[in-house]
C-alpha atoms as a PDB file:
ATOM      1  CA  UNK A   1       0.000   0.000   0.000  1.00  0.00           C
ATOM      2  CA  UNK A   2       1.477   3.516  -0.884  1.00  0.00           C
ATOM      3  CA  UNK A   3       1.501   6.674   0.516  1.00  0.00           C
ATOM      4  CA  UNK A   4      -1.262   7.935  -1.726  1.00  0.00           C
ATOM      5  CA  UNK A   5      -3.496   4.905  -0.765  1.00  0.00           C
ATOM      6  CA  UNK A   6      -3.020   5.593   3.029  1.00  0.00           C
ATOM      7  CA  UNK A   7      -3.306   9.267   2.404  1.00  0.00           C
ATOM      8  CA  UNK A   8      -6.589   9.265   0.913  1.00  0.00           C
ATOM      9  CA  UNK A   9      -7.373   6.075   2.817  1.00  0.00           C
ATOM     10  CA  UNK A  10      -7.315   8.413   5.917  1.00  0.00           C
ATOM     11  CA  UNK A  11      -8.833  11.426   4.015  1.00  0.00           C
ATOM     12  CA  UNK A  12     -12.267   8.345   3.077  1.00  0.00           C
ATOM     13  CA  UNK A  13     -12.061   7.998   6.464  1.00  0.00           C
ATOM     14  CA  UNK A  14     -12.264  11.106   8.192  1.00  0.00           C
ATOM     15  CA  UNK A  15     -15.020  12.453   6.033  1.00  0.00           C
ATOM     16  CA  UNK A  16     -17.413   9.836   6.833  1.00  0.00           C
ATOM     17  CA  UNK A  17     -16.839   9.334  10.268  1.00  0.00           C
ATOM     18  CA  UNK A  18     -17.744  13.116  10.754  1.00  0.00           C
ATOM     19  CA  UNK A  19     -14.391  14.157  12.026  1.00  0.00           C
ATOM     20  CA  UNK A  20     -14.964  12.902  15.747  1.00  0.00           C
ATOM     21  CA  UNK A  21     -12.953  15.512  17.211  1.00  0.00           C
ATOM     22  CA  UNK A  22     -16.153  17.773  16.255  1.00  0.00           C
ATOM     23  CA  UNK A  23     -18.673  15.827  17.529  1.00  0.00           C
ATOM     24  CA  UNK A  24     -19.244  13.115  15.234  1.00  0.00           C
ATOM     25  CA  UNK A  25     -20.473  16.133  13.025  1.00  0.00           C
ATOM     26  CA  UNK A  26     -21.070  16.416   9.197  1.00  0.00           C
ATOM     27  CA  UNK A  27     -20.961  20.123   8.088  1.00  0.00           C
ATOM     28  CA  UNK A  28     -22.399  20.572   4.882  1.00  0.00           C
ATOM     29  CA  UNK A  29     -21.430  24.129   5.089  1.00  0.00           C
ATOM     30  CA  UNK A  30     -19.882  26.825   7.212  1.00  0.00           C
ATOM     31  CA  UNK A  31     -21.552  29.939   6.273  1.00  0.00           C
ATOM     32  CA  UNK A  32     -21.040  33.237   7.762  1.00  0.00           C
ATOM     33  CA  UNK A  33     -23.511  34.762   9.548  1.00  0.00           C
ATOM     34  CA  UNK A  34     -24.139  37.810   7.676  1.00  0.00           C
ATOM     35  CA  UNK A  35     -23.223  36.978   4.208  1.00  0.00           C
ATOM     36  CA  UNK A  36     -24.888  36.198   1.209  1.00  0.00           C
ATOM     37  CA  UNK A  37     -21.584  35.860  -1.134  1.00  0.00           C
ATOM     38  CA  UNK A  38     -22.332  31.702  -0.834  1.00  0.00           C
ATOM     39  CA  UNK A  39     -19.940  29.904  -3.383  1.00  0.00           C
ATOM     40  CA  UNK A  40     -22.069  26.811  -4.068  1.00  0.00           C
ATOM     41  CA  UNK A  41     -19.409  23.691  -5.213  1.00  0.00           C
ATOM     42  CA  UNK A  42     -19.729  20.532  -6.635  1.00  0.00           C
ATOM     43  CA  UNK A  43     -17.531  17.700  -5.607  1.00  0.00           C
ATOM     44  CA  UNK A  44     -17.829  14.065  -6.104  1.00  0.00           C
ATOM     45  CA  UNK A  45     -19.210  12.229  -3.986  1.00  0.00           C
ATOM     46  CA  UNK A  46     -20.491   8.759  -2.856  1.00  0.00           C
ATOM     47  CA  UNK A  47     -23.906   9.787  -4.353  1.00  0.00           C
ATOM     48  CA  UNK A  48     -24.747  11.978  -6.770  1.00  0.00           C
ATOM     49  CA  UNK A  49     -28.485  12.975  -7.908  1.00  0.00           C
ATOM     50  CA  UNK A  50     -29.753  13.877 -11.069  1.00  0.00           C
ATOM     51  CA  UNK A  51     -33.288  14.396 -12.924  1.00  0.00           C
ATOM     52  CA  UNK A  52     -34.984  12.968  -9.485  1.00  0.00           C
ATOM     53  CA  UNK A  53     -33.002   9.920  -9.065  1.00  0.00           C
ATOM     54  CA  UNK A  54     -30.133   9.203  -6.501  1.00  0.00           C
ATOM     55  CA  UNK A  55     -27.514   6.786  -7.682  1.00  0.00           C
ATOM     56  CA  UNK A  56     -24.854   5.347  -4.929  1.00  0.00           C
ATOM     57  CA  UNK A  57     -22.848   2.237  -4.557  1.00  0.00           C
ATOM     58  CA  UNK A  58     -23.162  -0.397  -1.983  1.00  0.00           C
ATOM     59  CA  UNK A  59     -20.631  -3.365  -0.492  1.00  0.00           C
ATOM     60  CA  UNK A  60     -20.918  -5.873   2.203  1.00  0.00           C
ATOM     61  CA  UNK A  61     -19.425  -8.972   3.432  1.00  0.00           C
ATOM     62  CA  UNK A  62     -21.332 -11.733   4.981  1.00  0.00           C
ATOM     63  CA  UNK A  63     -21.565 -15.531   5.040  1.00  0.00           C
ATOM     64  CA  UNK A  64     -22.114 -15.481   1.837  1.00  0.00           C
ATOM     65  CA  UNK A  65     -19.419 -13.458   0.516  1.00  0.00           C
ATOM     66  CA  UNK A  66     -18.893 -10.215  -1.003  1.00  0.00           C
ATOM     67  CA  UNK A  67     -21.395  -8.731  -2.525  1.00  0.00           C
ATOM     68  CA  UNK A  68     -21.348  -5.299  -4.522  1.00  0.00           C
ATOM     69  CA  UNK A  69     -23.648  -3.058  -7.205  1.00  0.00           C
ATOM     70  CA  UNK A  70     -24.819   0.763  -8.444  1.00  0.00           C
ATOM     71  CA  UNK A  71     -28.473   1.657  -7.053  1.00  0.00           C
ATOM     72  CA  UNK A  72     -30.861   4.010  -9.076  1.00  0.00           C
ATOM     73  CA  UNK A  73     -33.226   5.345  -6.139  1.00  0.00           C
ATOM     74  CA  UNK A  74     -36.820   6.724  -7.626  1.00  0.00           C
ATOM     75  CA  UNK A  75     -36.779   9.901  -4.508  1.00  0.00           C
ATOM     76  CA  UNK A  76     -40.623  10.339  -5.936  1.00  0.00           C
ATOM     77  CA  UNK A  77     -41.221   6.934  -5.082  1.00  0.00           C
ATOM     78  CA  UNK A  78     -39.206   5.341  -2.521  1.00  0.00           C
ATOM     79  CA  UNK A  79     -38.410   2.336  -4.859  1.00  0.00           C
ATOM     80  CA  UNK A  80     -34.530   1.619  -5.735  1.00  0.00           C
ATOM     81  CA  UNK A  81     -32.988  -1.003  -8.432  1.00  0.00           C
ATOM     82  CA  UNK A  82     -29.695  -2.272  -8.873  1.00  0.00           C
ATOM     83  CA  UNK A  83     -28.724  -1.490 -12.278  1.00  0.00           C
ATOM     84  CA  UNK A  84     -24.738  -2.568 -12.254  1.00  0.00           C
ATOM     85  CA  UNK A  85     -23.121  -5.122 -10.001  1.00  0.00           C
ATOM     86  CA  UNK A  86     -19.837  -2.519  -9.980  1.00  0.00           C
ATOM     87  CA  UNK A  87     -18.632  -0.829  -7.058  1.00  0.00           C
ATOM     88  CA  UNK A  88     -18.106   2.797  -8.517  1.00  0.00           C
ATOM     89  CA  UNK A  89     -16.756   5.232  -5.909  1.00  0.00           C
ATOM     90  CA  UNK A  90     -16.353   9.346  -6.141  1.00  0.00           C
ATOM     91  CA  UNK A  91     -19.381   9.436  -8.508  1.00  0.00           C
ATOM     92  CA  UNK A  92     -20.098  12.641 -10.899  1.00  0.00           C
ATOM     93  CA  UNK A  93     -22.479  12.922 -13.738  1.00  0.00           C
ATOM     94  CA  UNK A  94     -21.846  13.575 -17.018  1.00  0.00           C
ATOM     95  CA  UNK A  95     -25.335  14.190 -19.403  1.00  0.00           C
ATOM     96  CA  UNK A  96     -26.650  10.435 -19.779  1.00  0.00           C
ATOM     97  CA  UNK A  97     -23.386   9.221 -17.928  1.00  0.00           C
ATOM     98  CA  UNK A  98     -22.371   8.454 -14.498  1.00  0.00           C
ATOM     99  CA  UNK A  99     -18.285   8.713 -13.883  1.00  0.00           C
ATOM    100  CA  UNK A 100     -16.505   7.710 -10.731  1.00  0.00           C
ATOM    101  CA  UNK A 101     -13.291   5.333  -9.933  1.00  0.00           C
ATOM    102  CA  UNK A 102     -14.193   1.286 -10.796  1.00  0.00           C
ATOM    103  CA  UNK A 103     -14.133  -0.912  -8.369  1.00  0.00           C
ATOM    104  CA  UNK A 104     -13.521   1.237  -5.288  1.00  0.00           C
ATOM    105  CA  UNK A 105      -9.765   1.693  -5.298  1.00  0.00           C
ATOM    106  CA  UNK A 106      -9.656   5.695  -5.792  1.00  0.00           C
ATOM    107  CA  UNK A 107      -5.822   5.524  -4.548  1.00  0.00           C
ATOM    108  CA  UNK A 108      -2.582   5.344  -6.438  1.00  0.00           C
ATOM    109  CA  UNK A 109      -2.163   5.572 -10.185  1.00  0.00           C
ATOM    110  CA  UNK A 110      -3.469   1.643 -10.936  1.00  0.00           C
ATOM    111  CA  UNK A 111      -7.228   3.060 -10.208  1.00  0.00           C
ATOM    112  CA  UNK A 112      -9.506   3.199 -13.033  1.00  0.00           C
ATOM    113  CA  UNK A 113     -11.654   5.409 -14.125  1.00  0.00           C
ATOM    114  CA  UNK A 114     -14.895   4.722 -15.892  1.00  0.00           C
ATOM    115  CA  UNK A 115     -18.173   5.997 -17.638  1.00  0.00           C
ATOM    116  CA  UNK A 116     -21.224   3.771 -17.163  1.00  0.00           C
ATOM    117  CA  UNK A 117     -24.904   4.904 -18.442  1.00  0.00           C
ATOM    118  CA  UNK A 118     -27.759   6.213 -16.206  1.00  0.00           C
ATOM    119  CA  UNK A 119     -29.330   2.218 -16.785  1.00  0.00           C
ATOM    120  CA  UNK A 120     -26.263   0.698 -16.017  1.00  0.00           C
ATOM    121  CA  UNK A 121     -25.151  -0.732 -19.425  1.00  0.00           C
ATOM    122  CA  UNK A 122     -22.379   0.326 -21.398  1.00  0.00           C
ATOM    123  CA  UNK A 123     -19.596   0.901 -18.629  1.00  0.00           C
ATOM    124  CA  UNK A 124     -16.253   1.958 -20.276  1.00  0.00           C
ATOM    125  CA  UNK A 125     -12.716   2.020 -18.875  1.00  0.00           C
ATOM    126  CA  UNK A 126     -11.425   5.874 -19.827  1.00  0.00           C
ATOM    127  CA  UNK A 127      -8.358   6.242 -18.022  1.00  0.00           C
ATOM    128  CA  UNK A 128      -6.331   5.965 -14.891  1.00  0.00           C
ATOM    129  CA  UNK A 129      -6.504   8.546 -12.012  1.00  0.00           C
ATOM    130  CA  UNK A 130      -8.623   9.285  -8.973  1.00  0.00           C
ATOM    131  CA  UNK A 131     -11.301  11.351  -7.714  1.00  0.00           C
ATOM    132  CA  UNK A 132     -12.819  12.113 -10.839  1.00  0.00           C
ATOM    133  CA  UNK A 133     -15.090  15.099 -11.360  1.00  0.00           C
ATOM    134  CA  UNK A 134     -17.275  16.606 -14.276  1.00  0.00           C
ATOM    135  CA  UNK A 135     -17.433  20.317 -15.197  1.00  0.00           C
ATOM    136  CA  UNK A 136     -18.933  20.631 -18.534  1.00  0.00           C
ATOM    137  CA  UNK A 137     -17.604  18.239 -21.103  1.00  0.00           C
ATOM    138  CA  UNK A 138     -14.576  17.148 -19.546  1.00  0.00           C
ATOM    139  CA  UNK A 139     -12.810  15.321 -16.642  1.00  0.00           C
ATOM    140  CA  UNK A 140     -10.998  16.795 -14.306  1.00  0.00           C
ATOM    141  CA  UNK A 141      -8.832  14.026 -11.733  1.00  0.00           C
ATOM    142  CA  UNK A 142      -5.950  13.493 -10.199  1.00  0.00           C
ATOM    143  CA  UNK A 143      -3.125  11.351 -10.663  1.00  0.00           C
ATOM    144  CA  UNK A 144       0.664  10.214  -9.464  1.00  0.00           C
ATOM    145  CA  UNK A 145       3.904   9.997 -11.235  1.00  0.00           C
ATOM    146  CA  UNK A 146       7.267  10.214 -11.288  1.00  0.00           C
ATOM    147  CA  UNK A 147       8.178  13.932 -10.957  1.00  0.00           C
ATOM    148  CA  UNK A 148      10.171  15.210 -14.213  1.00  0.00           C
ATOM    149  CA  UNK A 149      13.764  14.503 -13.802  1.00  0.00           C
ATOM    150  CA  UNK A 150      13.407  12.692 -10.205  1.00  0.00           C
ATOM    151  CA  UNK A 151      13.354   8.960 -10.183  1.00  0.00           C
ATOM    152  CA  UNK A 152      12.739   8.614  -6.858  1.00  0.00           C
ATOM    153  CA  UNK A 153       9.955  11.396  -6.393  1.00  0.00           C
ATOM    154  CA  UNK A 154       6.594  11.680  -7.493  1.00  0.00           C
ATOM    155  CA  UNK A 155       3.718  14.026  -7.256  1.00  0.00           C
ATOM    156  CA  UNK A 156      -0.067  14.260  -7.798  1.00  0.00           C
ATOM    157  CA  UNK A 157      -1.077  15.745 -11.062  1.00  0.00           C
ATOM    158  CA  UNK A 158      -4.246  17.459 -11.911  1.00  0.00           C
ATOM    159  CA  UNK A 159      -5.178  16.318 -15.680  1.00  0.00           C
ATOM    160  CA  UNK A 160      -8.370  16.748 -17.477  1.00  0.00           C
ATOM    161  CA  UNK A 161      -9.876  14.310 -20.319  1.00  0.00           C
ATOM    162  CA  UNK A 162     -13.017  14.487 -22.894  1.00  0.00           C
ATOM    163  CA  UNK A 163     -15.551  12.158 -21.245  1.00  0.00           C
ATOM    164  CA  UNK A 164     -14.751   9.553 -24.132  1.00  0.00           C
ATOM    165  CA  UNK A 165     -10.951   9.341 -22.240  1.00  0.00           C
ATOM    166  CA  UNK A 166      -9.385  11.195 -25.336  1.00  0.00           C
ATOM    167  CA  UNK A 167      -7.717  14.799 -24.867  1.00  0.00           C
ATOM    168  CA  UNK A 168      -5.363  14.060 -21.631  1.00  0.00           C
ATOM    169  CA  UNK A 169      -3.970  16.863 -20.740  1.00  0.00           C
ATOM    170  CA  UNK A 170      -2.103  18.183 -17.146  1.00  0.00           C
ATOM    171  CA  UNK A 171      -3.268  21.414 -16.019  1.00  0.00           C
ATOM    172  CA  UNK A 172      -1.147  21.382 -12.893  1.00  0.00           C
ATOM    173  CA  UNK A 173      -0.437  19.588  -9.640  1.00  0.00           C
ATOM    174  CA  UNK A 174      -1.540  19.246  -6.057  1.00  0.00           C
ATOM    175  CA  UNK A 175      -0.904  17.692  -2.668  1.00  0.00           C
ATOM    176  CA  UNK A 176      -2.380  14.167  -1.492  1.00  0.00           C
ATOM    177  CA  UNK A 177      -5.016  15.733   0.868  1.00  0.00           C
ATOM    178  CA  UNK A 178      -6.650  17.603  -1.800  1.00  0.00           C
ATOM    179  CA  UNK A 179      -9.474  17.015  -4.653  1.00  0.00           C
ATOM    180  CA  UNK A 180     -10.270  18.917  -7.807  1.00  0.00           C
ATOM    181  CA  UNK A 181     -13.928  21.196  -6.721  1.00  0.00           C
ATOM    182  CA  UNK A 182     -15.931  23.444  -8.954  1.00  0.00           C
ATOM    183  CA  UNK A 183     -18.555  25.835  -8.953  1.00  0.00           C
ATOM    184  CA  UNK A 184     -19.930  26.404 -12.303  1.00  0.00           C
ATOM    185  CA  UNK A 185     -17.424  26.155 -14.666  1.00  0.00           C
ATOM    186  CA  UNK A 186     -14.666  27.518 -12.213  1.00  0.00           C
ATOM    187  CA  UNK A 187     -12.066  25.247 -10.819  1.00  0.00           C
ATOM    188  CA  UNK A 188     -10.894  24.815  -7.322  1.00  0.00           C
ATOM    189  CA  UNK A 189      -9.022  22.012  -4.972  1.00  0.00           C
ATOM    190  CA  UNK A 190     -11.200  21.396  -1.585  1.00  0.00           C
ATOM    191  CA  UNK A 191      -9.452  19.237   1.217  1.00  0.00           C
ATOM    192  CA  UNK A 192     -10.803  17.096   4.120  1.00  0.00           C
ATOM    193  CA  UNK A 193     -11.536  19.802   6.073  1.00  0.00           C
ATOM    194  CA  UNK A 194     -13.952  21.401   3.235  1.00  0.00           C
ATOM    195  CA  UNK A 195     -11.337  24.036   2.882  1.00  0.00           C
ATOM    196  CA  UNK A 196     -11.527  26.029  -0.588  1.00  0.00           C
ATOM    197  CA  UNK A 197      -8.259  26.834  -2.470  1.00  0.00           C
ATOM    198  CA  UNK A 198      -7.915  28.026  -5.668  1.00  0.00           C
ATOM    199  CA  UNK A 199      -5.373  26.047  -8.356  1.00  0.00           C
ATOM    200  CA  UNK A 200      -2.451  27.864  -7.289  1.00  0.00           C
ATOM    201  CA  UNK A 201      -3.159  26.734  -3.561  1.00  0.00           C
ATOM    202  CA  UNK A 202      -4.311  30.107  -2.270  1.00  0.00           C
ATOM    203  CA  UNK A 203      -6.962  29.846   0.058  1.00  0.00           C
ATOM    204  CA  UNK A 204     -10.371  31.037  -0.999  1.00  0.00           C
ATOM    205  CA  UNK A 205     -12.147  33.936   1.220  1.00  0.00           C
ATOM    206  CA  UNK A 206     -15.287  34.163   2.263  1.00  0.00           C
ATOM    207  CA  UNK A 207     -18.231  30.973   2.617  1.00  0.00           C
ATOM    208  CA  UNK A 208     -19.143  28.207   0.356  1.00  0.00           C
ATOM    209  CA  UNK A 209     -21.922  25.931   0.195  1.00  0.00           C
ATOM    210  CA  UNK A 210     -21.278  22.034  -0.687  1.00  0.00           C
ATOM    211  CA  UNK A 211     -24.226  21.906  -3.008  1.00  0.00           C
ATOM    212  CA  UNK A 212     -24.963  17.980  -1.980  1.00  0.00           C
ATOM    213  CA  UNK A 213     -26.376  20.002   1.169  1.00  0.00           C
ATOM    214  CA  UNK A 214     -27.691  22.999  -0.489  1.00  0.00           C
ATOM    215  CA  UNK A 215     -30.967  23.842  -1.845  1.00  0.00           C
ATOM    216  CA  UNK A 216     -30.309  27.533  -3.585  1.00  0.00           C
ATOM    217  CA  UNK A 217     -33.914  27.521  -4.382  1.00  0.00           C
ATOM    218  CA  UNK A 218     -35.150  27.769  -0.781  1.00  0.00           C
ATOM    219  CA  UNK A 219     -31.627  28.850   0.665  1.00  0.00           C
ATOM    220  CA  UNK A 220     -31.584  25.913   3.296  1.00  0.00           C
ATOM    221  CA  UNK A 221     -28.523  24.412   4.254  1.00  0.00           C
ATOM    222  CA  UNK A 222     -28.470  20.929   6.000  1.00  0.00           C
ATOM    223  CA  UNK A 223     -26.407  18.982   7.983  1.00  0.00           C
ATOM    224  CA  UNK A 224     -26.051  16.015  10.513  1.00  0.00           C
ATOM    225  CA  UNK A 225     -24.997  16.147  13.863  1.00  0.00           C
ATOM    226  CA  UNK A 226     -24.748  13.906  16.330  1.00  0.00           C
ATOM    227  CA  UNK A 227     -27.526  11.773  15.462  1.00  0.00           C
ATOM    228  CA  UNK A 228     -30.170  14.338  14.281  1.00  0.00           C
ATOM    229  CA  UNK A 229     -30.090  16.413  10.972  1.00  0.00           C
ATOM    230  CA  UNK A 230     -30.745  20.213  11.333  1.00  0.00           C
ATOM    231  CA  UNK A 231     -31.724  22.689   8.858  1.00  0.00           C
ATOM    232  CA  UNK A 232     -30.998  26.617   8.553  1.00  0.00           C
ATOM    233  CA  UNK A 233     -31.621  29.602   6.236  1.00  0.00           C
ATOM    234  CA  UNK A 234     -28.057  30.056   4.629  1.00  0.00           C
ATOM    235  CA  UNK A 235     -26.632  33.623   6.308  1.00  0.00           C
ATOM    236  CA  UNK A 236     -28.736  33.663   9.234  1.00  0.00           C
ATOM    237  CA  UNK A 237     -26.342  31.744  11.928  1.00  0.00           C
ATOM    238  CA  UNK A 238     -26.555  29.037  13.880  1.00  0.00           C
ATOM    239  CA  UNK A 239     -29.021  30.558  16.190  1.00  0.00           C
ATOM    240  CA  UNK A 240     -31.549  29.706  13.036  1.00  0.00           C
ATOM    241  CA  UNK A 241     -30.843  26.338  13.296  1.00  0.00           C
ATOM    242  CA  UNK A 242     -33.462  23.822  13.219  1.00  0.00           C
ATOM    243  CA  UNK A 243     -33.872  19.792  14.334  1.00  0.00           C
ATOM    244  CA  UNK A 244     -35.708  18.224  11.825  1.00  0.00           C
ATOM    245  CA  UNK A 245     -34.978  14.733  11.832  1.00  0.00           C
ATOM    246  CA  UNK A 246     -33.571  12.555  14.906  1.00  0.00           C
ATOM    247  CA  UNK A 247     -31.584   8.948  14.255  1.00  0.00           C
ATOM    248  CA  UNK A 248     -32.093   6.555  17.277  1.00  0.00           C
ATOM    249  CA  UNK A 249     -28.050   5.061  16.068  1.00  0.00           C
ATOM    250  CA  UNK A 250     -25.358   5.369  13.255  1.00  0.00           C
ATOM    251  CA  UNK A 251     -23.500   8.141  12.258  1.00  0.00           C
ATOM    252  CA  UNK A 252     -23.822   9.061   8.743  1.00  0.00           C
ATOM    253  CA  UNK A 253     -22.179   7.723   5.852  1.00  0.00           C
ATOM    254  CA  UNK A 254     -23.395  10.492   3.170  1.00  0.00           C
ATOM    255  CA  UNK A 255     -26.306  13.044   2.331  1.00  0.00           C
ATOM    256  CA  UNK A 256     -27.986  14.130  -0.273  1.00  0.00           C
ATOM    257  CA  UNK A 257     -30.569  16.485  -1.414  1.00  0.00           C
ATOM    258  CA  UNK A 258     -32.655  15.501  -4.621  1.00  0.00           C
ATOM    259  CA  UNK A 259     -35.743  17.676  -6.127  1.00  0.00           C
ATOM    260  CA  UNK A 260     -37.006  18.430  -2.508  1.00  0.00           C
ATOM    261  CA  UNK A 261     -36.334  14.798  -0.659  1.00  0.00           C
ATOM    262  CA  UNK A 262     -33.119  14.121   1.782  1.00  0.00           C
ATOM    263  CA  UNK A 263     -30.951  10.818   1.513  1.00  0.00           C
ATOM    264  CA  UNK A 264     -29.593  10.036   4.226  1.00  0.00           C
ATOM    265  CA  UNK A 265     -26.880   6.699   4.023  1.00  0.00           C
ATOM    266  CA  UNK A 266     -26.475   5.439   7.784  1.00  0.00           C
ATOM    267  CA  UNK A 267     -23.662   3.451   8.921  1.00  0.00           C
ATOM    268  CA  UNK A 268     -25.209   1.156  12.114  1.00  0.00           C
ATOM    269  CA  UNK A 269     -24.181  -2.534  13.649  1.00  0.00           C
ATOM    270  CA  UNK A 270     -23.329  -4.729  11.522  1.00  0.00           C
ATOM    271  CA  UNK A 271     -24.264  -2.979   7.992  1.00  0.00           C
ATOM    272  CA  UNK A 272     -26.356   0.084   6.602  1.00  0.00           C
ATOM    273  CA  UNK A 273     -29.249   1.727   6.703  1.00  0.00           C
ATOM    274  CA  UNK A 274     -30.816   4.293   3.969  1.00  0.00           C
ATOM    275  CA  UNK A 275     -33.394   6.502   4.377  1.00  0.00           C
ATOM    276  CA  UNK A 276     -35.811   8.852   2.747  1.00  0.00           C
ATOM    277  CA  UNK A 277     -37.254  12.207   3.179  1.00  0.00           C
ATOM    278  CA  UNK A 278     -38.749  15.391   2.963  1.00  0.00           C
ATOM    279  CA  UNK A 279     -36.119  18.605   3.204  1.00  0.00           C
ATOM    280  CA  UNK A 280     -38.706  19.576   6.386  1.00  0.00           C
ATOM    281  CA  UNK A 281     -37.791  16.326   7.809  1.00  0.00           C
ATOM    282  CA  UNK A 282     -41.639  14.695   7.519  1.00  0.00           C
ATOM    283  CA  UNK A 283     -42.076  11.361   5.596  1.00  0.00           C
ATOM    284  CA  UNK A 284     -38.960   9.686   6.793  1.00  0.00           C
ATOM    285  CA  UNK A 285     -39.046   6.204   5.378  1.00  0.00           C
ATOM    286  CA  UNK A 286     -36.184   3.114   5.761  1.00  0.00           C
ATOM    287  CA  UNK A 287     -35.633   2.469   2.112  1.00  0.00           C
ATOM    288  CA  UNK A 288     -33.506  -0.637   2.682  1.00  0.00           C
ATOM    289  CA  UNK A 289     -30.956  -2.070   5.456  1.00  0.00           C
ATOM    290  CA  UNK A 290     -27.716  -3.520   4.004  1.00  0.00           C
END
């Protein structure tokens, strides 16, 4: 295992456990409280939601053995299929596409990256790298080698591709603790502590919104916390900060908004839970337990 795989092993890690120096506690943004300059970013993610689906991938281990596959969750319904028995990890979407690492890897420069379709059929291989993310028609990822004219070095590279894998090209280079973030069409590396830089390292002033826990419609922010999930108007504090949903175990895994539902993936004893729900926190429904 090398230093990039423990690196962002560590970095996997941290993120879903909720950094339990801060009370088990998933921020899905840190706004401040008088400000509506909000930069809402994309970054891949475990989920990703599009056109009122939610699409994630699942593992387990029992007596069985290991068993894997890419869910398609109807959020109008409740109802879920598996439409891929792949394990696809940092997920992004891409028109009719999903994108994301094959297989689960995302470490080191032997991970894959891939394109599947929406339905789960035509997955293609399209190049080596990890943490893949979308902005427009391209690719952006990350990726080690040997530093130019150092053997015995190597750094991570930022490249971008066409979504067909054609058109590599590196556009600059990074540290291990960072991943390629955008907001529109405007680039930026975030790290595990949701810390904004731009491309040249520089931190970014001022707030930002993850947009997985952002509706800019109604200008609520969520996150989880300790085993409940609160909601708040973006730029009115944390003294506007509202319980809406309470968790009787588990810390969470990942959240998600979709059209104006919450998905919530729950890590509990001895496997997961996934649940349902309205963005006011009514309607909470256990969708499956894995």
């Amino acid at each position: 295992m090398g230093k990039i795989t423990v690196l962002f092993l560590s970095f996997l890690l941290i993120a879903l456990a909720g950094l339990s120096d801060r009370s088990e506690e998933v921020i899905a943004a840190q706004p401040a409280k008088k400000s509506n300059n909000a930069i809402p970013v994309d970054v891949q993610g475990q989920a990703v939601s599009s056109d009122g689906y939610v699409y994630y991938s699942y593992e387990k281990f029992d007596e069985s053995g290991y068993k894997s596959g890419l869910m398609k969750l109807n959020v109008k319904t409740g109802k879920q299929e598996k439409i891929s028995n792949h394990f696809i990890s940092s997920l992004s979407v891409s028109g009719k596409y999903l994108v994301g690492n094959l297989g689960g890897d995302n470490a080191g420069s032997d991970s894959i990256i891939c394109r599947i379709g929406k339905d789960g059929k035509n997955l293609k291989k399209i190049g080596k790298g990890t943490a893949p993310l979308v902005v427009g028609d391209k690719v952006y990822y990350t990726y080690e080698e040997k530093a130019e004219g150092k053997d015995s070095e190597y750094v991570l590279s930022i490249y971008r591709m066409s979504i067909n894998g054609k058109n590599k090209k590196k556009i600059g280079e990074t540290d291990y603790l960072k991943n390629v973030a955008n907001s529109g069409k405007k680039l930026y590396l975030i790290d595990n502590e949701e810390i904004l830089y731009s491309l040249s390292g520089k931190k970014v002033k001022g707030a930002w919104l993850l947009n997985n826990y952002y509706n800019p419609e109604t200008g609520k922010t969520f996150r989880w916390r300790d085993g409940f999930v609160e909601m708040a108007v973006y730029g009115k504090g944390d003294e506007d900060r509202k319980k809406i949903a309470e968790f009787e175990n588990g810390y969470c895994n990942w959240m998600i908004l979709c059209d104006d539902k919450i998905v919530i993936n729950l890590s509990v004893d001895f496997g997961n839970e996934l649940y349902l729900m309205d963005q006011d926190g009514k309607n909470k429904k256990l969708i499956v337990r894995y």
